[in-house]
C-alpha atoms as a PDB file:
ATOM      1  CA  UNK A   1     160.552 110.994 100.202  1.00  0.00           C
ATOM      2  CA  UNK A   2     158.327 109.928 103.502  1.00  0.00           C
ATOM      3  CA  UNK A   3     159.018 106.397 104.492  1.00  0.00           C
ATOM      4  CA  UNK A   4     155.754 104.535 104.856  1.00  0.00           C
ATOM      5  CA  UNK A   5     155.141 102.845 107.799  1.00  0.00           C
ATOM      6  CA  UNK A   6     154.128  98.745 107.872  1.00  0.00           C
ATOM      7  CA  UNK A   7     151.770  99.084 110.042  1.00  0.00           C
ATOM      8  CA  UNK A   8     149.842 101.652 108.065  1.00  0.00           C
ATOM      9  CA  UNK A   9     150.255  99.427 104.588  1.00  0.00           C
ATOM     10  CA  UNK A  10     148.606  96.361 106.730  1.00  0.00           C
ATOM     11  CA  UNK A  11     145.599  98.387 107.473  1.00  0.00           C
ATOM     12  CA  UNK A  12     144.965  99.734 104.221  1.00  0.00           C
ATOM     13  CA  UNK A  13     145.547  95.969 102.910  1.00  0.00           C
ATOM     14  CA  UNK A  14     142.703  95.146 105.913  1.00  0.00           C
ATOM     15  CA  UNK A  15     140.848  98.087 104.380  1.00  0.00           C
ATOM     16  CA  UNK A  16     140.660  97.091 101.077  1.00  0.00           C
ATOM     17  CA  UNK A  17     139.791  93.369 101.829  1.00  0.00           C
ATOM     18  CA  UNK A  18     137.252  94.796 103.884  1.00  0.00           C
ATOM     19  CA  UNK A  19     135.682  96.339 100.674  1.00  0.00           C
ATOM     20  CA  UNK A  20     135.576  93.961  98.290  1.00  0.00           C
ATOM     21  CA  UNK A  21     134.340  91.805 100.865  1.00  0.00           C
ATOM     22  CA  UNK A  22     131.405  94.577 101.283  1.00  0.00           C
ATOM     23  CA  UNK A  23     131.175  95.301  97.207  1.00  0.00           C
ATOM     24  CA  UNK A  24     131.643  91.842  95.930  1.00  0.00           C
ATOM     25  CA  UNK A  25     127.903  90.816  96.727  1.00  0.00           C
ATOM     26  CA  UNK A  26     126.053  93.774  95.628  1.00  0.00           C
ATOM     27  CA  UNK A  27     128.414  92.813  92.320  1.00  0.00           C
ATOM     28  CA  UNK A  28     126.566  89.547  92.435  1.00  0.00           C
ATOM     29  CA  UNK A  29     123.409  91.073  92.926  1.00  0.00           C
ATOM     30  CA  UNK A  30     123.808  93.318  90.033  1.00  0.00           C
ATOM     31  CA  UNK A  31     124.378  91.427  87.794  1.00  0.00           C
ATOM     32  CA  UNK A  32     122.009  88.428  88.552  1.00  0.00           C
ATOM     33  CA  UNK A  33     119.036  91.037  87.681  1.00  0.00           C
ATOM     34  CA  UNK A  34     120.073  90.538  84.620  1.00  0.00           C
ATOM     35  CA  UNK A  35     119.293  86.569  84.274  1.00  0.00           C
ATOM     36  CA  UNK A  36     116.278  85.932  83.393  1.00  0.00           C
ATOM     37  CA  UNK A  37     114.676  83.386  85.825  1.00  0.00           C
ATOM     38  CA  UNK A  38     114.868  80.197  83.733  1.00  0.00           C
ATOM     39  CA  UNK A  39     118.891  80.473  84.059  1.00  0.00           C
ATOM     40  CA  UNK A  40     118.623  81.588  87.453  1.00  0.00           C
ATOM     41  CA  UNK A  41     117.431  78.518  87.758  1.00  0.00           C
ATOM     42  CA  UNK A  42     119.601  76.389  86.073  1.00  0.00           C
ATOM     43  CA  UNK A  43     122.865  78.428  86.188  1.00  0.00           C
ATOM     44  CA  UNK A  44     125.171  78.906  89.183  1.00  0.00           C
ATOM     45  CA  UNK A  45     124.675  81.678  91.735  1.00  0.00           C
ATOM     46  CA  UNK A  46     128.224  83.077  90.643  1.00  0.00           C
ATOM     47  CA  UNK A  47     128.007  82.070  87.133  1.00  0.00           C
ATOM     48  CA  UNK A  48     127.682  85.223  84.997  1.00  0.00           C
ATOM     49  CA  UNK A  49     124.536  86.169  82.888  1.00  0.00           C
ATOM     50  CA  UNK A  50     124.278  84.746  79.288  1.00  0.00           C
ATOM     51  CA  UNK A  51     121.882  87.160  78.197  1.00  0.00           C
ATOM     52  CA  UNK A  52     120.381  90.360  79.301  1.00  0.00           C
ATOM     53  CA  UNK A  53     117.038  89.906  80.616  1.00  0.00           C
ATOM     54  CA  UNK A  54     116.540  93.385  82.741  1.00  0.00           C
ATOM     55  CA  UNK A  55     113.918  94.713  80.689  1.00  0.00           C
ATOM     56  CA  UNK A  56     111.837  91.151  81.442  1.00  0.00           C
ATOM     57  CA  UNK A  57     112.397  91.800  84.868  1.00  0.00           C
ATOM     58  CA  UNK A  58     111.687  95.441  84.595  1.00  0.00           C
ATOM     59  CA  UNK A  59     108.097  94.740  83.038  1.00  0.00           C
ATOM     60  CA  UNK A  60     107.544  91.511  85.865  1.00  0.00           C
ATOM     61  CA  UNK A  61     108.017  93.571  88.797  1.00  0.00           C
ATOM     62  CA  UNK A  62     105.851  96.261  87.873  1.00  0.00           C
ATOM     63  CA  UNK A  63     103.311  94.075  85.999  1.00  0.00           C
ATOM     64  CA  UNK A  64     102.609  91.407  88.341  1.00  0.00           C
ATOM     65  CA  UNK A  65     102.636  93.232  91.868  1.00  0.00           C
ATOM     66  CA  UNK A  66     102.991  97.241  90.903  1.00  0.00           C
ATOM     67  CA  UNK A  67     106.499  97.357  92.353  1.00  0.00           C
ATOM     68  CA  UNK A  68     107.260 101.431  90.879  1.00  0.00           C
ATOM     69  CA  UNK A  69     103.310 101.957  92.513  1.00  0.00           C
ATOM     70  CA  UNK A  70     104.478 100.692  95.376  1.00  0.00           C
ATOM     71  CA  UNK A  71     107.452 102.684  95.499  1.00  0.00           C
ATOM     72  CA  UNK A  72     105.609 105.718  95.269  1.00  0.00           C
ATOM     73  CA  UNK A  73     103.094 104.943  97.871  1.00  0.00           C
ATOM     74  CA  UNK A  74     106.637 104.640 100.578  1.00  0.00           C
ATOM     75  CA  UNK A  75     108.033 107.586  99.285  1.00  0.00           C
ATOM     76  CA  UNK A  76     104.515 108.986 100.052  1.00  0.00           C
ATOM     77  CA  UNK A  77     104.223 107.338 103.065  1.00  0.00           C
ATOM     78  CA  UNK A  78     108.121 108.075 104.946  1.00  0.00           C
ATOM     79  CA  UNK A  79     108.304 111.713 103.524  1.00  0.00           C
ATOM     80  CA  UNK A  80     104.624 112.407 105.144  1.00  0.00           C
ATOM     81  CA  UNK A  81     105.729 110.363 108.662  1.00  0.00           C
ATOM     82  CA  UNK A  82     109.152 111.625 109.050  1.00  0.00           C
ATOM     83  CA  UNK A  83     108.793 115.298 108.230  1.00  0.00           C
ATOM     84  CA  UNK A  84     105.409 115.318 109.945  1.00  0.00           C
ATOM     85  CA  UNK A  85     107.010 113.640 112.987  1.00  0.00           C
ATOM     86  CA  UNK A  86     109.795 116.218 112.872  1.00  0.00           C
ATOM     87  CA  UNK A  87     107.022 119.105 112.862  1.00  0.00           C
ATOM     88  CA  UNK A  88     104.965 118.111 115.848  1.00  0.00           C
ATOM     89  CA  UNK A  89     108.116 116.744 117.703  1.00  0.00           C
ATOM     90  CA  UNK A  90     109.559 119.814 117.181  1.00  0.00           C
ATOM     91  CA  UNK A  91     106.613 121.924 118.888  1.00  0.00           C
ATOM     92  CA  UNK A  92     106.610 119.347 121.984  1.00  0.00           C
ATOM     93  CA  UNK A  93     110.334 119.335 122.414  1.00  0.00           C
ATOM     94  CA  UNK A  94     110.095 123.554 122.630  1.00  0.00           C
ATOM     95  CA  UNK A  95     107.280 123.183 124.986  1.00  0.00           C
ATOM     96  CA  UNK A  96     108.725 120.921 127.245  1.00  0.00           C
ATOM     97  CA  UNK A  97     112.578 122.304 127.142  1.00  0.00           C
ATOM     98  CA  UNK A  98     111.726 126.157 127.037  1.00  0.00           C
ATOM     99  CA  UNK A  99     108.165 127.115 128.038  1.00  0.00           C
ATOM    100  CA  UNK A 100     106.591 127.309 131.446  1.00  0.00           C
ATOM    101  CA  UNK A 101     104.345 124.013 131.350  1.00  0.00           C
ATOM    102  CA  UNK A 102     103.337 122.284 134.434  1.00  0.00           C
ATOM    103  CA  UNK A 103     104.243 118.797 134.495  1.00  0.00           C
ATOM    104  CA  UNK A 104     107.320 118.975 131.763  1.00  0.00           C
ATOM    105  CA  UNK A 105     108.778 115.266 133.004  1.00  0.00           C
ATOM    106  CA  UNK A 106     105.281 113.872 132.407  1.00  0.00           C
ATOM    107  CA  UNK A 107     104.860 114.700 129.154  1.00  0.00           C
ATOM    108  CA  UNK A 108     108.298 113.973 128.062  1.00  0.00           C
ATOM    109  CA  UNK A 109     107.969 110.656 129.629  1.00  0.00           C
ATOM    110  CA  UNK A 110     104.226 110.502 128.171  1.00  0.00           C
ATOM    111  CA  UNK A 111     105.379 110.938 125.034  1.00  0.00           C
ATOM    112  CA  UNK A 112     108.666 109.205 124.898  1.00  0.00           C
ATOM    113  CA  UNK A 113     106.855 105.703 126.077  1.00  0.00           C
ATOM    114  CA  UNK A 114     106.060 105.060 122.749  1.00  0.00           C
ATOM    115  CA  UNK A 115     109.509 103.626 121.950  1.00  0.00           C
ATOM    116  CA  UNK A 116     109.524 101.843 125.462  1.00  0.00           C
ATOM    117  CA  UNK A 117     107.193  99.154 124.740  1.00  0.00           C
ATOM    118  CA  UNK A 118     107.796  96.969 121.275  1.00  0.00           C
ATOM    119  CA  UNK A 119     106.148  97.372 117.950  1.00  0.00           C
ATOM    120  CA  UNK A 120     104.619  94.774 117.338  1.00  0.00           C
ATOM    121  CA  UNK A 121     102.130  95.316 120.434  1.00  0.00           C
ATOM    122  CA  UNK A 122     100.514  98.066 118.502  1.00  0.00           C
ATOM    123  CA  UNK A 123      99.647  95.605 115.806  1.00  0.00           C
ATOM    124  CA  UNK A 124      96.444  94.099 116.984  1.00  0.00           C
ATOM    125  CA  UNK A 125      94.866  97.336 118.674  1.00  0.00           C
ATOM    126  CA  UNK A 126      95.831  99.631 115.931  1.00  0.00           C
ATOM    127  CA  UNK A 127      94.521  97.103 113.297  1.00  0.00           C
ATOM    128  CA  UNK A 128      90.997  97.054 115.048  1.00  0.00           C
ATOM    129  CA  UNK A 129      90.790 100.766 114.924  1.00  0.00           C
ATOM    130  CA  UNK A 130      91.748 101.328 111.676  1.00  0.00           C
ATOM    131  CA  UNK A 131      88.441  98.211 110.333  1.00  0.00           C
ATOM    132  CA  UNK A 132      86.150 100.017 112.793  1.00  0.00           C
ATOM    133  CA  UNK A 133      87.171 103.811 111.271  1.00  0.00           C
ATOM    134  CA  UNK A 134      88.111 102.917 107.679  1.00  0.00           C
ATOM    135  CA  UNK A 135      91.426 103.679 107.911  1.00  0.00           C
ATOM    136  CA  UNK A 136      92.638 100.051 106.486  1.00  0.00           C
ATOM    137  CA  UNK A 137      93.967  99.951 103.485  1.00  0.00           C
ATOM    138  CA  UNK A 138      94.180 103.689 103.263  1.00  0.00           C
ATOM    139  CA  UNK A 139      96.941 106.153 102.700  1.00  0.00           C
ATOM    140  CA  UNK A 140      95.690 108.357 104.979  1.00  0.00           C
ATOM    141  CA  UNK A 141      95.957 105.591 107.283  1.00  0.00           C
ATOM    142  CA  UNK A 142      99.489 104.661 106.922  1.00  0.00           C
ATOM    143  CA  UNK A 143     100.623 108.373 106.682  1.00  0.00           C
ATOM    144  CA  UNK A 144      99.542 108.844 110.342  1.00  0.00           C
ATOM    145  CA  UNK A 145     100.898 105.443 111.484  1.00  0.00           C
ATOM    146  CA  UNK A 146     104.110 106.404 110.530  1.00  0.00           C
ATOM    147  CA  UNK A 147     103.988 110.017 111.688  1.00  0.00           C
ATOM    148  CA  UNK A 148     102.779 108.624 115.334  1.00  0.00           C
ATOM    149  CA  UNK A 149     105.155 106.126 115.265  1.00  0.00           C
ATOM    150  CA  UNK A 150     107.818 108.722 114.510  1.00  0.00           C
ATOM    151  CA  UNK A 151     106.943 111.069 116.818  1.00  0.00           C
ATOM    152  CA  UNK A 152     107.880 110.042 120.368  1.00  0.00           C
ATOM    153  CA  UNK A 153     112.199 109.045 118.861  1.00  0.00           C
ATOM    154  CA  UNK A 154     112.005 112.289 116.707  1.00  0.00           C
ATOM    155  CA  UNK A 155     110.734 114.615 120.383  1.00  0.00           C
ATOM    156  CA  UNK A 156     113.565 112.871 122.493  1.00  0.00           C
ATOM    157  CA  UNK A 157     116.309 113.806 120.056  1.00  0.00           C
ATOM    158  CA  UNK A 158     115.264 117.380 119.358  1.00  0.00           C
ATOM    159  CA  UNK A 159     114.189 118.056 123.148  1.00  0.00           C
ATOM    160  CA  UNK A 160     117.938 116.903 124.453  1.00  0.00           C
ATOM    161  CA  UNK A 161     119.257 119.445 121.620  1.00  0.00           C
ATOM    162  CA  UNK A 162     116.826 121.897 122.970  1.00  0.00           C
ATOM    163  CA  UNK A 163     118.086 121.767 126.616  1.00  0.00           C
ATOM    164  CA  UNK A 164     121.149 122.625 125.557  1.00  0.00           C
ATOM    165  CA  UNK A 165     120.929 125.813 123.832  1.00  0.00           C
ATOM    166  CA  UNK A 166     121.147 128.630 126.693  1.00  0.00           C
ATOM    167  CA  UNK A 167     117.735 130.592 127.987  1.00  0.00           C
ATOM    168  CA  UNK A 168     119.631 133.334 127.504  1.00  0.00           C
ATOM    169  CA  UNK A 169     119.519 133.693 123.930  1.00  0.00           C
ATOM    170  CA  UNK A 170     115.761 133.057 124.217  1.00  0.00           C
ATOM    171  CA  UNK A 171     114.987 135.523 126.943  1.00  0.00           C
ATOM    172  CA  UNK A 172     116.846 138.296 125.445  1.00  0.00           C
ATOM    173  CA  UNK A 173     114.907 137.728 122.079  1.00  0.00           C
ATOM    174  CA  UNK A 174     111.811 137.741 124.218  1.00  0.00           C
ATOM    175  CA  UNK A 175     112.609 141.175 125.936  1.00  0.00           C
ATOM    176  CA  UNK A 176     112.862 142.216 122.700  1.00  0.00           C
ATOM    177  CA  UNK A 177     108.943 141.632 122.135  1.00  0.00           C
ATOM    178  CA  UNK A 178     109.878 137.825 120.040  1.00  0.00           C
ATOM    179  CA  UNK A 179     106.991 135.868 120.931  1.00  0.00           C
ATOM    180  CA  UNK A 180     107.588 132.004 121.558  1.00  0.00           C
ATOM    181  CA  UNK A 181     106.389 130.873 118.203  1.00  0.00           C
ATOM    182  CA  UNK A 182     108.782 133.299 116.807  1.00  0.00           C
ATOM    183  CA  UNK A 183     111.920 132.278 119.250  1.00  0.00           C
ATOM    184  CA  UNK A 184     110.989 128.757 117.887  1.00  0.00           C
ATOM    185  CA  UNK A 185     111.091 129.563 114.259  1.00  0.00           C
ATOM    186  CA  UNK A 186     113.751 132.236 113.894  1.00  0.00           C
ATOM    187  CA  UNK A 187     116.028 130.937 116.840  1.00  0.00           C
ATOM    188  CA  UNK A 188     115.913 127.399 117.518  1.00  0.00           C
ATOM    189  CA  UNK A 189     114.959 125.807 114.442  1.00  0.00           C
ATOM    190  CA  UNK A 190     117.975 127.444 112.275  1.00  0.00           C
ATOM    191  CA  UNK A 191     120.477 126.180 114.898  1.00  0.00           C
ATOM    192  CA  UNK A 192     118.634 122.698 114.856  1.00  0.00           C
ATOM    193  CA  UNK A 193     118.899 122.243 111.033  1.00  0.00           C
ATOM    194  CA  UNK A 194     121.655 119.708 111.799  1.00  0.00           C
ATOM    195  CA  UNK A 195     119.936 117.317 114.133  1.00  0.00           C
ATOM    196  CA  UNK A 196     116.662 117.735 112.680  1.00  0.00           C
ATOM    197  CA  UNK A 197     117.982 116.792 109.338  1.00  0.00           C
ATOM    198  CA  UNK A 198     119.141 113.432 111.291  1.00  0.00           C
ATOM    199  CA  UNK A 199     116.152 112.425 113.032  1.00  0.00           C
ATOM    200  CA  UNK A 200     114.756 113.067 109.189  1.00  0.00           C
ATOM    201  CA  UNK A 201     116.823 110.809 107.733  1.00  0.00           C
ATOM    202  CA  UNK A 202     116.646 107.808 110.531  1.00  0.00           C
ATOM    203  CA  UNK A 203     112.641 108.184 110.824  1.00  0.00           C
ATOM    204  CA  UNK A 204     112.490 108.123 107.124  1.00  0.00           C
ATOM    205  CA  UNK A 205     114.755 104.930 106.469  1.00  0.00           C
ATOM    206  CA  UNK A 206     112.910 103.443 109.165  1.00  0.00           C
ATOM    207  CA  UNK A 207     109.173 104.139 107.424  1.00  0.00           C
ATOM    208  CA  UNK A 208     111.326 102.797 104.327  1.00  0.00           C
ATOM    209  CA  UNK A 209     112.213 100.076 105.427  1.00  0.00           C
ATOM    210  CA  UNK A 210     108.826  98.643 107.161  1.00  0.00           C
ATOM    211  CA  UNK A 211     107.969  95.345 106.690  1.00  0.00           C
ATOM    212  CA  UNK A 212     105.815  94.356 109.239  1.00  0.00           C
ATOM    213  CA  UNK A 213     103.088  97.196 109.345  1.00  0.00           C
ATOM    214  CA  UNK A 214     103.138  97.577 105.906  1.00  0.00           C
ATOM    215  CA  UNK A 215     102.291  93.838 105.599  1.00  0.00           C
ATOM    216  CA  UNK A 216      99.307  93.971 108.210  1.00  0.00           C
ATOM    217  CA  UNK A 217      97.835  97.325 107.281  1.00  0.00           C
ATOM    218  CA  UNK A 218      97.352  96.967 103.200  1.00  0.00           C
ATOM    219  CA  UNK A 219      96.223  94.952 100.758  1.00  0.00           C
ATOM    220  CA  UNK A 220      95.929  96.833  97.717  1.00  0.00           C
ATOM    221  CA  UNK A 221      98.514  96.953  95.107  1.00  0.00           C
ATOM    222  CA  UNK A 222      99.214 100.983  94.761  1.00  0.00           C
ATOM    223  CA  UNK A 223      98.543 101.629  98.425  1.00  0.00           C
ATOM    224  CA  UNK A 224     100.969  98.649  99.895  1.00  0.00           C
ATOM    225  CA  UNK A 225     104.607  99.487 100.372  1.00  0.00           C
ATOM    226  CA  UNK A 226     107.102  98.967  98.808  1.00  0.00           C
ATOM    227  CA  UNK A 227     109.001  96.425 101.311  1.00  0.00           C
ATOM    228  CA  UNK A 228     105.769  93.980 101.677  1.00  0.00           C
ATOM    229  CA  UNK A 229     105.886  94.103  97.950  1.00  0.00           C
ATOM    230  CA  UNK A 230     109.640  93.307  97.955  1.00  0.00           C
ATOM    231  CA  UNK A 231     108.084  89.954  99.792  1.00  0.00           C
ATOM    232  CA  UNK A 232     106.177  88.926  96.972  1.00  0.00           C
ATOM    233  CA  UNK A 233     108.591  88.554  94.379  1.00  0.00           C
ATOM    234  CA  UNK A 234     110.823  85.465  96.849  1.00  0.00           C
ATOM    235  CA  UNK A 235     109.673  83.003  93.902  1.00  0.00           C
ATOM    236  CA  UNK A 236     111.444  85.006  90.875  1.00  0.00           C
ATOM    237  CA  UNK A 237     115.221  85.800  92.284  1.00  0.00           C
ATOM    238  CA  UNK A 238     116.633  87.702  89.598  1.00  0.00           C
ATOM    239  CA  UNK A 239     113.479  90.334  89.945  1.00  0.00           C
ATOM    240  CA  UNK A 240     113.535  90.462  93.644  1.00  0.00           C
ATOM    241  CA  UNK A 241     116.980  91.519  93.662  1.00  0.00           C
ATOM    242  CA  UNK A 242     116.812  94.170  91.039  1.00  0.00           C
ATOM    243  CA  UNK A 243     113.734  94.936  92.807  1.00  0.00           C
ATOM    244  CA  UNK A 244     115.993  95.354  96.116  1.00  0.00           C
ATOM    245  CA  UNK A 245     118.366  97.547  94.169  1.00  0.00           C
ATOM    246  CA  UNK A 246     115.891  99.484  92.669  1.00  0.00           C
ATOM    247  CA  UNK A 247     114.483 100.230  96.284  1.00  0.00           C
ATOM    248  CA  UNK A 248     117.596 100.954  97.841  1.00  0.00           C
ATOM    249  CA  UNK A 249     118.302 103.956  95.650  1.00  0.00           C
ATOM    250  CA  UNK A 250     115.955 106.730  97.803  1.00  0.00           C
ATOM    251  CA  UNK A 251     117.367 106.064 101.022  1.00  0.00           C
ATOM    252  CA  UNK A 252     121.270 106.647  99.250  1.00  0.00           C
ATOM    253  CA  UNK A 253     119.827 109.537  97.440  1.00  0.00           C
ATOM    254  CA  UNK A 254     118.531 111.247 100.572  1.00  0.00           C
ATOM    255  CA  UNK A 255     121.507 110.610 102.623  1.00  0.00           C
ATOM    256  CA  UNK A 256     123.803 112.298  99.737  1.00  0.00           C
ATOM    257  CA  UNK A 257     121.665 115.076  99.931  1.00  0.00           C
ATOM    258  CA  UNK A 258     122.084 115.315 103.867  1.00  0.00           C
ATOM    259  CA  UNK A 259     125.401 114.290 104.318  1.00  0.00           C
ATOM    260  CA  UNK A 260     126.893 117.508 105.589  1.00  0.00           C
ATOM    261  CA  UNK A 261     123.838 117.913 107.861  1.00  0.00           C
ATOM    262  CA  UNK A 262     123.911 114.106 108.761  1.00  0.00           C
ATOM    263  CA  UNK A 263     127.689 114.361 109.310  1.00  0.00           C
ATOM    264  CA  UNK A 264     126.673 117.431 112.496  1.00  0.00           C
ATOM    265  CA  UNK A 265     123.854 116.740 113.312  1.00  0.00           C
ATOM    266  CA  UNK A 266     125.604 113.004 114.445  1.00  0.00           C
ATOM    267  CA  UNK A 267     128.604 115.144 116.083  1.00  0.00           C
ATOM    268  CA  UNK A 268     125.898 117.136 118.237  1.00  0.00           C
ATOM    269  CA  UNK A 269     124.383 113.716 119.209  1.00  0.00           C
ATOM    270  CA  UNK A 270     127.391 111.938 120.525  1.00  0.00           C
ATOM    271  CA  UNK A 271     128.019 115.231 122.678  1.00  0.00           C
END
């Protein structure tokens, strides 16, 4: 029978305090939703719900500011930016790592000052341009705000992964009459799955999980996201947080389905 070691039952006591101290408020959060908002307001924070008023809250948040609309237009919205971004990044990366383009340090550094400088700069310039071509308001205009946006993060990830797969490879495909587009989609791409599927992830949780542009770009219920809407429910608390449940759900859904990807792709990165 294996003796076990003190030191290794304190850290899985640490461990496990650790996680209830992480679970415990998303237990509270849970079942709050279920209050309706006249005992919210006169019950305790801690106290448990008397009665189960989800479906009230169900029908508030979708009735009074479109939250499941809203939802959709995100989802819309981050699955458009990110993969987009991902696309077009992963062109520029392949030009600058691989192909024979004058001035390869300028356009990385062309491209990749778009994360230098903060958001929140781009919020006056970008909202003028969007009144002046119709774009505000629009889906079409917050699908290419977020794929712009994603672009110059998702190019400096992929091109470091580029540099470090050997010419070699390439330029014996090539000899054998591969032309560039093909080395791209047939050589690099399949061995990028990993990273790519990170930079996915991150750009989409990020388009997710946009408050501020969101906020200063729409107006309309159906085309707003689903974060600004989040904002709107601060006077009913039970429906904002099973609202913040509710919206929480894609971004766990999409990791599970790229965990083994997330879980290389992150290995690659820290090499």
């Amino acid at each position: 029978m294996k003796r076990i070691l003190p030191s290794r039952v304190l850290i899985n006591v640490i461990l496990l305090f650790l996680s209830l101290v992480w679970i415990y408020p998303i237990f509270i959060s849970v079942t709050y939703s279920f209050k309706s908002r006249v005992e919210s307001n006169r019950s305790n924070v801690w106290a448990m719900p008397k009665a189960n008023a989800l479906p009230e809250n169900l029908n508030y948040i979708q009735f009074s500011v479109g939250f499941f609309n809203s939802m959709g237009a995100s989802f819309v919205y981050a699955l458009v930016g990110a993969g987009c971004a991902v696309a077009f990044a992963t062109l520029a990366a392949y030009a600058i790592a691989h192909l024979p383009i004058k001035g390869r340090m300028f356009w990385f550094l062309w491209i990749y000052s778009g994360t230098i400088f903060p958001f929140q700069m781009y919020l006056i310039p970008v909202f003028r341009m969007y009144n002046v071509f119709g774009l505000y308001n629009t889906r079409l205009g917050m699908m290419l705000f977020y794929m712009s946006i994603c672009i110059p993060f998702a190019m400096f990830v992929i091109r470091n992964f580029f540099t470090g797969i050997s010419r070699e490879v390439l330029e014996s495909a090539k000899i054998d009459g591969a032309s560039n587009m093909t080395v791209l989609l047939k050589i690099l791409v399949p061995m990028s799955v990993a990273p790519m599927a990170v930079v996915f992830f991150t750009q989409f949780a990020w388009c997710w999980g946009d408050l501020l542009f969101g906020m200063t770009f729409t107006k309309s219920i159906g085309i707003r996201p689903v974060m600004p809407t989040l904002a709107v429910l601060s006077n009913h608390s039970p429906a904002l947080l099973l609202a913040g449940i509710i919206a929480s759900i894609p971004t766990l859904l999409l990791f599970t389905l790229l965990q083994k990807n997330m879980e290389t792709g992150l290995v690659y990165q820290s090499k």
